[in-house]
Protein backbone atom coordinates (compact mmCIF):
# COMPACT_ATOMS: atom_id res chain seq x y z
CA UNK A 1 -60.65 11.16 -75.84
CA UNK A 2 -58.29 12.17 -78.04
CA UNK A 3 -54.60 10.77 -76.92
CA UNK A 4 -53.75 7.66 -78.49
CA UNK A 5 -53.86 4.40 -76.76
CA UNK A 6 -52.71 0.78 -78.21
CA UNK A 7 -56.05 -1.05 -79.42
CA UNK A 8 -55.72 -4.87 -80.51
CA UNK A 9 -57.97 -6.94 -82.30
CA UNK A 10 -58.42 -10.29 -81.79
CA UNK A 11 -57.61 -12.41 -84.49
CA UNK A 12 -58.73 -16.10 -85.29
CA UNK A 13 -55.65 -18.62 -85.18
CA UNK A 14 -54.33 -18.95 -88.44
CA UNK A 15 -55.86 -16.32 -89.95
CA UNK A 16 -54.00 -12.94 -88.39
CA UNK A 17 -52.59 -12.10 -91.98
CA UNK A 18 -56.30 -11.97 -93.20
CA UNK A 19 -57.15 -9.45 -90.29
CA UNK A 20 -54.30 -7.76 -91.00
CA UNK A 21 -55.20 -6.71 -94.19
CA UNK A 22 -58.44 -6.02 -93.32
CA UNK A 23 -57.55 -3.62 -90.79
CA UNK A 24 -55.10 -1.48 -93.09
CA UNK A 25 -57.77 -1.56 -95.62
CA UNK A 26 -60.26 0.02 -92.80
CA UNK A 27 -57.34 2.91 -92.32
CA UNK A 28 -56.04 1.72 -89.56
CA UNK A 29 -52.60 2.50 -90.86
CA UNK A 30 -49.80 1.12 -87.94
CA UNK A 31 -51.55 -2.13 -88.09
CA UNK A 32 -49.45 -5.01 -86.94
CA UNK A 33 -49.71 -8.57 -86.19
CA UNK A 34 -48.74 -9.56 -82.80
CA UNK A 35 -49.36 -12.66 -81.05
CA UNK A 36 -53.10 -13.82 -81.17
CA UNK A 37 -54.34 -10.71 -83.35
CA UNK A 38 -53.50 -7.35 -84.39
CA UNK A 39 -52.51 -4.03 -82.43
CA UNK A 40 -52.73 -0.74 -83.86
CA UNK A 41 -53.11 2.68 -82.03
CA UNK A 42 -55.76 5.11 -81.89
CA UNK A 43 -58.44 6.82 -80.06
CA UNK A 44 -61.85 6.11 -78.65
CA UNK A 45 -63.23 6.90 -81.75
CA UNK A 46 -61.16 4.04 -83.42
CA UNK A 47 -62.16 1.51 -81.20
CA UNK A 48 -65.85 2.18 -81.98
CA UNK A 49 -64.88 2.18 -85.43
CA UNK A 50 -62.72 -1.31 -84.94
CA UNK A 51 -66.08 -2.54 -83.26
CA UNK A 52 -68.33 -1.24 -86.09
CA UNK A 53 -65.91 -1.97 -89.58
CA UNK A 54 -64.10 -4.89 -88.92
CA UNK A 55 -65.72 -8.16 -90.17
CA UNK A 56 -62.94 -10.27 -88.88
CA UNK A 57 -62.10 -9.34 -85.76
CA UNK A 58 -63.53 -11.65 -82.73
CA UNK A 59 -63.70 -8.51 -80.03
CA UNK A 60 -61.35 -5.44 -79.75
CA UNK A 61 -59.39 -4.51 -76.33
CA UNK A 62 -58.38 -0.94 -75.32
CA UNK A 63 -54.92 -1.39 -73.81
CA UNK A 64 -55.86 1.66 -70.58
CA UNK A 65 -52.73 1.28 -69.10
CA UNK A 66 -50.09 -0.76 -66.83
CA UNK A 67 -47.46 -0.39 -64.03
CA UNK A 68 -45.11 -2.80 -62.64
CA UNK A 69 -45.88 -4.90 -59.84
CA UNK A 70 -43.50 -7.77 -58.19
CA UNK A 71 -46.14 -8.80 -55.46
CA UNK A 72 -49.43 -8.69 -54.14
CA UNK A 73 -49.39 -5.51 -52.11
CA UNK A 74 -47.72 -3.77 -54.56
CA UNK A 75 -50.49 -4.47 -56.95
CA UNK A 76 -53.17 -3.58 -54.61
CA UNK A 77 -51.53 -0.67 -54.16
CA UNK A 78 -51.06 0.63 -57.56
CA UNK A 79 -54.64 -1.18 -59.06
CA UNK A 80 -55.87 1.85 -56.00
CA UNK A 81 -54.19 4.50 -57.52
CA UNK A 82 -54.54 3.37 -60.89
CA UNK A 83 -57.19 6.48 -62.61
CA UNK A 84 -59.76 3.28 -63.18
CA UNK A 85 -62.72 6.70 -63.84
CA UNK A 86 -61.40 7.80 -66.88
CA UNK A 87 -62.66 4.94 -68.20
CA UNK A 88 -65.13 3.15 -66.29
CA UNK A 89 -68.44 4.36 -64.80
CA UNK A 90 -69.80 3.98 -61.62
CA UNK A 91 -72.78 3.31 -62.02
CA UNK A 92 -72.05 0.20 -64.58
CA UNK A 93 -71.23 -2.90 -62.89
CA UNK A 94 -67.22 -4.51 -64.09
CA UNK A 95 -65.73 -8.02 -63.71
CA UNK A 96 -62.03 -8.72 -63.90
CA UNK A 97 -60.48 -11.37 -65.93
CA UNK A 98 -56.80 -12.38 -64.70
CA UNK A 99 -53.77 -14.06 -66.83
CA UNK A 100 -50.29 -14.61 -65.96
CA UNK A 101 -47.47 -16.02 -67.05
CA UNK A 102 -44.10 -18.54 -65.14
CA UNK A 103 -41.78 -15.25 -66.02
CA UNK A 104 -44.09 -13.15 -63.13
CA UNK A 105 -43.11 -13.06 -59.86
CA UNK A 106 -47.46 -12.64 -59.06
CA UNK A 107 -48.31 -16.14 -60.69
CA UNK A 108 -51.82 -16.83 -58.77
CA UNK A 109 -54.29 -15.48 -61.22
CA UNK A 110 -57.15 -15.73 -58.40
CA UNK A 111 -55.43 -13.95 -55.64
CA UNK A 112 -54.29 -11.09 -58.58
CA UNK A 113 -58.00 -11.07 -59.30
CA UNK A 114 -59.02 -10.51 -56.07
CA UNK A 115 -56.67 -7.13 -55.25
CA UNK A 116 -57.57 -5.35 -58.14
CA UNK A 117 -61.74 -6.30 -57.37
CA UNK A 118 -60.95 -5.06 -53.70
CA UNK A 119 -59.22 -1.97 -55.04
CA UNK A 120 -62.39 -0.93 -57.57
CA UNK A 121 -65.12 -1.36 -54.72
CA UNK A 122 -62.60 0.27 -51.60
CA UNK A 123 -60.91 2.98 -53.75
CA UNK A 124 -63.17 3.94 -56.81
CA UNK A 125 -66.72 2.66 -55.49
CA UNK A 126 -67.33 0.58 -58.39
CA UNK A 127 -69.42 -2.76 -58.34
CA UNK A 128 -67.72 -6.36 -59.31
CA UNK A 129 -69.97 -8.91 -60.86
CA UNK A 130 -69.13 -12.00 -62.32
CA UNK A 131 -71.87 -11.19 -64.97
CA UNK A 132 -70.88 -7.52 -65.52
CA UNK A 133 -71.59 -6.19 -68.83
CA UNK A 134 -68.06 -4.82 -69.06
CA UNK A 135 -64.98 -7.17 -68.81
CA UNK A 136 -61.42 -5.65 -67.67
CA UNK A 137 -58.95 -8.47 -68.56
CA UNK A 138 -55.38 -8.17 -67.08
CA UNK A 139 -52.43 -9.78 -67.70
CA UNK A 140 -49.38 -9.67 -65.76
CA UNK A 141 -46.29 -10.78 -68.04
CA UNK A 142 -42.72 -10.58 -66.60
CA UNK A 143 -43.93 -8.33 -64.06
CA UNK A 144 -45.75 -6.11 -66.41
CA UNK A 145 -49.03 -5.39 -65.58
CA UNK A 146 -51.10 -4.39 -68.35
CA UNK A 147 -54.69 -3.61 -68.22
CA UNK A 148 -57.58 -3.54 -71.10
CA UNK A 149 -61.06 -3.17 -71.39
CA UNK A 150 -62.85 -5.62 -73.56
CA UNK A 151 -65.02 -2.96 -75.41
CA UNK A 152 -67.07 -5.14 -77.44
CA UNK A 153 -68.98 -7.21 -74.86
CA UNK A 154 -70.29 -10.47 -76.57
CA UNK A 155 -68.20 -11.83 -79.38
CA UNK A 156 -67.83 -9.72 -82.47
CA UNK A 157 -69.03 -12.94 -84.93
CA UNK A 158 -72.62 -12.28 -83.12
CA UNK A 159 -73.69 -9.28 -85.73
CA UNK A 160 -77.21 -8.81 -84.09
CA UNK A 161 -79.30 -10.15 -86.87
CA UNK A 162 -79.30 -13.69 -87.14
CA UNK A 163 -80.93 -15.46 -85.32
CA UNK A 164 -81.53 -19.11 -86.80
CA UNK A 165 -78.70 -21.41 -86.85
CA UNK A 166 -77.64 -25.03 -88.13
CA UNK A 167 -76.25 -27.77 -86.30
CA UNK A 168 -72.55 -26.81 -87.17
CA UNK A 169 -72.85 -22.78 -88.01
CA UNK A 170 -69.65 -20.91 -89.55
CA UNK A 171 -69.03 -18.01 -87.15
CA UNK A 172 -69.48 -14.53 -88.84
CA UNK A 173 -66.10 -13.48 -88.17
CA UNK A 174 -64.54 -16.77 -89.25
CA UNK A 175 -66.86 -16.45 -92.94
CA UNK A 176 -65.26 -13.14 -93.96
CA UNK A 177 -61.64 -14.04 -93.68
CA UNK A 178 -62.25 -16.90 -95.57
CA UNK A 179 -64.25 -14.54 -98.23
CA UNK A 180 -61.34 -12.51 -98.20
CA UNK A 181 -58.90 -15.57 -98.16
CA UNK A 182 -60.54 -16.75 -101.33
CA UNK A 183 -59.61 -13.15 -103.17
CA UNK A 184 -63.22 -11.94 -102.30
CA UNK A 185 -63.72 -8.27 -102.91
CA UNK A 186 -67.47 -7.42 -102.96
CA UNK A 187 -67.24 -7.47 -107.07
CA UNK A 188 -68.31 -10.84 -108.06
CA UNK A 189 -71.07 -13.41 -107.40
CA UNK A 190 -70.96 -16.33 -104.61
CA UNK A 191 -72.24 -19.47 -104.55
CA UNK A 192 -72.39 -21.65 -101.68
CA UNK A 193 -73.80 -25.37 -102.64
CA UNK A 194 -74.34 -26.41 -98.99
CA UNK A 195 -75.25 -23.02 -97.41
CA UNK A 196 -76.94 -24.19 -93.95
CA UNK A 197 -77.22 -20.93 -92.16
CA UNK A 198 -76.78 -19.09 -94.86
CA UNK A 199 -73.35 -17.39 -93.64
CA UNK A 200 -71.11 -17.15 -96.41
CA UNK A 201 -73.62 -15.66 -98.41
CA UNK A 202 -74.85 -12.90 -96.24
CA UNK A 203 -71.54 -11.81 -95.45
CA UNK A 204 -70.29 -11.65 -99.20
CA UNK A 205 -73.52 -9.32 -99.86
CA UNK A 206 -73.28 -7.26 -96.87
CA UNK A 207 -69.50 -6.57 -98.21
CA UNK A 208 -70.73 -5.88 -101.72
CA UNK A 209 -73.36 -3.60 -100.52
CA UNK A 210 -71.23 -1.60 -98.18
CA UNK A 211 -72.87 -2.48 -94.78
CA UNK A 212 -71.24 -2.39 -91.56
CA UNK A 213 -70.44 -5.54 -89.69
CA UNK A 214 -71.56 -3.82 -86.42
CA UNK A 215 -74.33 -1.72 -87.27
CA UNK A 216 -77.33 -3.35 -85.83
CA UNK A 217 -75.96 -4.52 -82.08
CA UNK A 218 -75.04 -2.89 -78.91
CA UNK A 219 -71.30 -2.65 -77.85
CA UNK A 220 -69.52 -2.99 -74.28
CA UNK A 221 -67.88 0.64 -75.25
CA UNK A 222 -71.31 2.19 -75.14
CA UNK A 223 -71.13 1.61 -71.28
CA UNK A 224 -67.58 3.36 -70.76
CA UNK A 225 -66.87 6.87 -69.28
CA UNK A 226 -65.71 7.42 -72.64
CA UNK A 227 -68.40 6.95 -74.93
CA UNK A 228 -69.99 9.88 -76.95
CA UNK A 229 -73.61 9.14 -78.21
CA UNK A 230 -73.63 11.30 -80.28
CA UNK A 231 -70.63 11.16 -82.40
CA UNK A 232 -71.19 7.14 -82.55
CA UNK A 233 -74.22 8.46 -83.90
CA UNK A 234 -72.86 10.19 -86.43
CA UNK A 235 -70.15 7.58 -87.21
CA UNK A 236 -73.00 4.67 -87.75
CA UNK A 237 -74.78 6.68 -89.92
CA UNK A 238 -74.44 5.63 -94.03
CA UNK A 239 -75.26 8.10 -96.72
CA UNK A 240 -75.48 5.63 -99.12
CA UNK A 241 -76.01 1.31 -99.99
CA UNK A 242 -74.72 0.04 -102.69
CA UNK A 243 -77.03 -2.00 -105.25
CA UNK A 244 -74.60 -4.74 -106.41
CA UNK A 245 -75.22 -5.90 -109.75
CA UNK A 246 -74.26 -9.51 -108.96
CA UNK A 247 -76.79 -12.14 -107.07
CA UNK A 248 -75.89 -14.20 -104.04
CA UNK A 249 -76.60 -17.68 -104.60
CA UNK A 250 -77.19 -20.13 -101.75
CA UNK A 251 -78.23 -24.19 -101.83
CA UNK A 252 -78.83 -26.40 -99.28
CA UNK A 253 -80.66 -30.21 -99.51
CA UNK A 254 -81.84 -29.37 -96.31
CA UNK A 255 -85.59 -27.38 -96.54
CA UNK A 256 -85.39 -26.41 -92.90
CA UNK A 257 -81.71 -24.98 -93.85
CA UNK A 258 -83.21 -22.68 -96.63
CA UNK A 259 -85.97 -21.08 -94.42
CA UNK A 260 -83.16 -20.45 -92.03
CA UNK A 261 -81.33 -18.60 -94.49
CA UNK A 262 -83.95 -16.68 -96.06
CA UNK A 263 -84.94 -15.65 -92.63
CA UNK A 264 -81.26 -14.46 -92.03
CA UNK A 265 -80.77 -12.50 -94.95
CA UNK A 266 -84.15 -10.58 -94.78
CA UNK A 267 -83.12 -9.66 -90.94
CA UNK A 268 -79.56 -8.65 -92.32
CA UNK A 269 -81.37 -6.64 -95.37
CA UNK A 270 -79.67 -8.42 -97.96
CA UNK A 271 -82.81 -10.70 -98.95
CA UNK A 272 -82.96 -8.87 -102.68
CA UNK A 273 -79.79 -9.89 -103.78
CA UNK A 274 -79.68 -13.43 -102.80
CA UNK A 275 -81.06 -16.50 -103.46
CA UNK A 276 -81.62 -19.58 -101.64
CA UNK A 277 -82.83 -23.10 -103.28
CA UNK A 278 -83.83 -26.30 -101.98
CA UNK A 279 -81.20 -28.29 -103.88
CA UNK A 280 -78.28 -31.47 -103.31
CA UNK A 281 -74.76 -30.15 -104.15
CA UNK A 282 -74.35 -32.31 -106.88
CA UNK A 283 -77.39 -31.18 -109.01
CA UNK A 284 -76.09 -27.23 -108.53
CA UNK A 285 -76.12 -25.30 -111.57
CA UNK A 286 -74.53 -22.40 -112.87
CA UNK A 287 -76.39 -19.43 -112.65
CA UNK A 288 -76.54 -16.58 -115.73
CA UNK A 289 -73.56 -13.87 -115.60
CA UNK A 290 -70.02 -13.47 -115.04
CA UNK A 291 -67.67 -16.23 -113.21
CA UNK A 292 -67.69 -15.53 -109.27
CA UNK A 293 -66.42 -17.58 -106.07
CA UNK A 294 -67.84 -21.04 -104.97
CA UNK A 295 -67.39 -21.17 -101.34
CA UNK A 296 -68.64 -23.62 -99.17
CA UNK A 297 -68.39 -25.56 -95.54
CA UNK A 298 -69.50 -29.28 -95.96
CA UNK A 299 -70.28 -31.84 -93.41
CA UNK A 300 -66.74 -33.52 -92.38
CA UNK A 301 -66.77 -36.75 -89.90
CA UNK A 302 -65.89 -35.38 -86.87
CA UNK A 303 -68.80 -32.64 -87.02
CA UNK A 304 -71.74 -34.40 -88.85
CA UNK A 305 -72.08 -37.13 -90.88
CA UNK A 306 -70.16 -40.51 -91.31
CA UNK A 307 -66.77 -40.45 -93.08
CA UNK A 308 -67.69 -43.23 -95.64
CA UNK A 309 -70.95 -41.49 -97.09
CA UNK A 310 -68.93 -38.28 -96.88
CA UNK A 311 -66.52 -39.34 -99.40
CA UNK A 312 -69.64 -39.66 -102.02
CA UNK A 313 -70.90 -36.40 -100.78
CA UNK A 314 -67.79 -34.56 -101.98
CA UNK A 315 -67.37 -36.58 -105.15
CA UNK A 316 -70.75 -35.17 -106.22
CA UNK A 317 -69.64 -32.17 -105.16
CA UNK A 318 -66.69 -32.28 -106.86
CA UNK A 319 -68.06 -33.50 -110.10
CA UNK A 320 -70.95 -30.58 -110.36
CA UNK A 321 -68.56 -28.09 -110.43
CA UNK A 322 -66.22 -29.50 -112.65
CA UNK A 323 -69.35 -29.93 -114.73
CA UNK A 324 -70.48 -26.37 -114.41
CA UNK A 325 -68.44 -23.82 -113.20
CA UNK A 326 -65.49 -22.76 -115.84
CA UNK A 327 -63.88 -19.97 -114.35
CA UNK A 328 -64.88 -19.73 -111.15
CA UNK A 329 -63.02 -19.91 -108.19
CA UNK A 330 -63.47 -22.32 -104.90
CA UNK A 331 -62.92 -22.41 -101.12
CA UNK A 332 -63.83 -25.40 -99.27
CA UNK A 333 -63.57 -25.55 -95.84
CA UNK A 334 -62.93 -29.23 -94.11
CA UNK A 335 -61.03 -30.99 -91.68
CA UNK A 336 -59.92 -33.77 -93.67
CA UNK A 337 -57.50 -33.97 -97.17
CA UNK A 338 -58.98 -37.08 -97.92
CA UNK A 339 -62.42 -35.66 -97.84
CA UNK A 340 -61.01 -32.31 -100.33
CA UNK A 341 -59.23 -34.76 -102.65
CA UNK A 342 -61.88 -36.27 -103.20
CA UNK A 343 -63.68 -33.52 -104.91
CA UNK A 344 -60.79 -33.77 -107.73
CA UNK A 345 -60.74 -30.07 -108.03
CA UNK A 346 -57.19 -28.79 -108.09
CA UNK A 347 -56.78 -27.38 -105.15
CA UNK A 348 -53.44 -24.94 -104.31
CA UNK A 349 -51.27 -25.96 -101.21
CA UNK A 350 -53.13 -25.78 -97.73
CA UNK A 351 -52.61 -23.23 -95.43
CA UNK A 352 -52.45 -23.03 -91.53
CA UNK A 353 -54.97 -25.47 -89.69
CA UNK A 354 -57.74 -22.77 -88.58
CA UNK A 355 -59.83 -23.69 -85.13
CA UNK A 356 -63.52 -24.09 -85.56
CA UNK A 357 -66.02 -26.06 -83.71
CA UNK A 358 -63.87 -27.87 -81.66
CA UNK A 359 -61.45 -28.88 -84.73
CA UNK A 360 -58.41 -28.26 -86.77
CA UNK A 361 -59.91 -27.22 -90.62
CA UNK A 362 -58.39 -25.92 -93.34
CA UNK A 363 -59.46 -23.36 -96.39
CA UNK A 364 -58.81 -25.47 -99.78
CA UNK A 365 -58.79 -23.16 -102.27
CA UNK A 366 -58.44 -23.27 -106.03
CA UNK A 367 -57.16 -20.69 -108.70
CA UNK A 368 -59.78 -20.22 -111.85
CA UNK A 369 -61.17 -23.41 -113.18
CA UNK A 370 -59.78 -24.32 -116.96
């Protein structure tokens, strides 16, 4: 339990710096980004706490060990002897998830696959499913072989309490980078003029208020040889939510969008501190209070919507919070220039193209409107 082990978090493309700084905010001190996420080290403890804390992260893998191996018997041979109970019970079905790479003498990711399942059920009597709640992914890079345990089971963005969706949802995970992308720190209001789902929203009040991420959904971890139910217990536990003084504000022109939303945030417990309205972007007005962040994920062409009609969308857009919103700060997320210049709003250079929902978008962002 308590010798450290290398832990990385998966990070979305594009936005590893985000995660990054998320993680050394959480504590997790030795933080560094390495290709496709972050790695830090720690204990079992940290992992749960990776799984619980981190908004960003899209699952966390406990790095359990490695050897060398140049060919197939000689991976059989050490996946038998590798000490596969420390971590894994018997009594929980696995599957095993291969990758390799041209600098590995064992290139055949099926046949690799197969040894180590044949090893688990001959040498340490566990069961191999293809729908196993527990996922041990392997990959064997020049010669290395180097095993982790996916210990969060379905993907982190899935927080366990939303359950109505759009036609083109932000993922969780995805949402909070992009809060924290925008300078988003849990001390200001958000507005989102097209809030569908009502993810940008519930995110940036589940940050103000202090909530966990993690803290109403199971984990993979909780089905290791390692897991402790009582001090996750203990760890899940809050002494204390935050009242934020500031209001959520969320608008959609879609009716069926807003009672998705309010449903959302009353499952997530965030339902008294936001607001959701029946409204087109271009009629949204500035609510009472302090200047905040105007974030928001339009309809682009090659996700809903036709390209001509969108340019209008986004002029109105545009316009209303030119109109309105002095001070305030926006993020719009899109997969077209053309579709952000449109807006007029004077937006600071892009940065890297971010996957989501089958595209390339990118975060346009703007400093405090004059």
């Amino acid at each position: 339990m308590t010798t450290p082990f290398e832990i990385f978090m998966v990070a979305t493309p594009g936005l590893e710096k985000a995660l990054l700084a998320e993680a050394l905010e959480n504590g997790f001190v030795d933080a560094k980004v390495t290709p496709g996420g972050i790695t830090t080290t720690g204990t079992w403890q940290d992992v749960w706490r990776a799984n619980l804390v981190m908004r960003g992260a899209t699952r966390v893998l406990a790095r359990v060990g490695s050897f060398m191996a140049f060919h197939l018997a000689q991976l059989d041979k050490r996946a038998r002897r590798f000490p596969w109970g420390d971590v894994l019970r018997p009594d929980v079905p696995v599957r095993v998830e291969v990758s390799t790479s041209k600098k590995s003498k064992i290139y055949h990711a099926g046949a690799a696959a197969q040894r180590i399942e044949t090893a688990l059920r001959e040498s340490h009597s566990m069961t191999v499913s293809p729908d196993a709640p527990v996922a041990i992914k392997v990959r064997i890079d020049d010669n290395r072989v180097t095993i982790s345990v996916d210990t969060s089971g379905e993907s982190l963005h899935k927080r366990g309490h939303k359950e109505a969706v759009g036609k083109a949802p932000m993922r969780e995970t995805l949402a909070a980078l992009m809060l924290r992308e925008c300078g988003y720190d849990g001390s200001e209001p958000v507005l989102d003029p097209m809030c569908g789902s009502g993810t940008f929203l519930i995110e940036a009040a589940e940050i103000a208020m202090g909530l966990h991420p993690g803290r109403t959904r199971d984990f993979a971890f909780q089905q290791l040889a390692t897991f402790d139910q009582s001090k996750w217990d203990a760890m899940r536990k809050v002494d204390h939510i935050h009242r934020p003084a500031q209001n959520f504000y969320g608008s959609d022109r879609d009716a069926g969008a807003i009672r998705m939303a309010t449903a959302n945030a009353e499952r997530a417990g965030v339902a008294d501190h936001t607001t959701f309205q029946n409204l087109s972007a271009a009629d949204i007005k500035r609510p009472e209070g302090p200047p905040g962040l105007i974030i928001c994920n339009p309809p682009y062409g090659g996700r809903i919507g036709s390209q001509k009609m969108l340019y209008g969308v986004y002029a109105g857009l545009g316009e209303g919070i030119r109109r309105e919103f002095s001070g305030w700060r926006v993020g719009i997320v899109t997969s077209d220039t053309g579709l952000a210049k449109a807006t007029k709003l004077p937006f600071k250079p892009k940065g890297p193209a971010i996957p989501h929902g089958g595209l390339k978008v990118w975060l346009f962002r703007t400093d405090q409107l004059i």
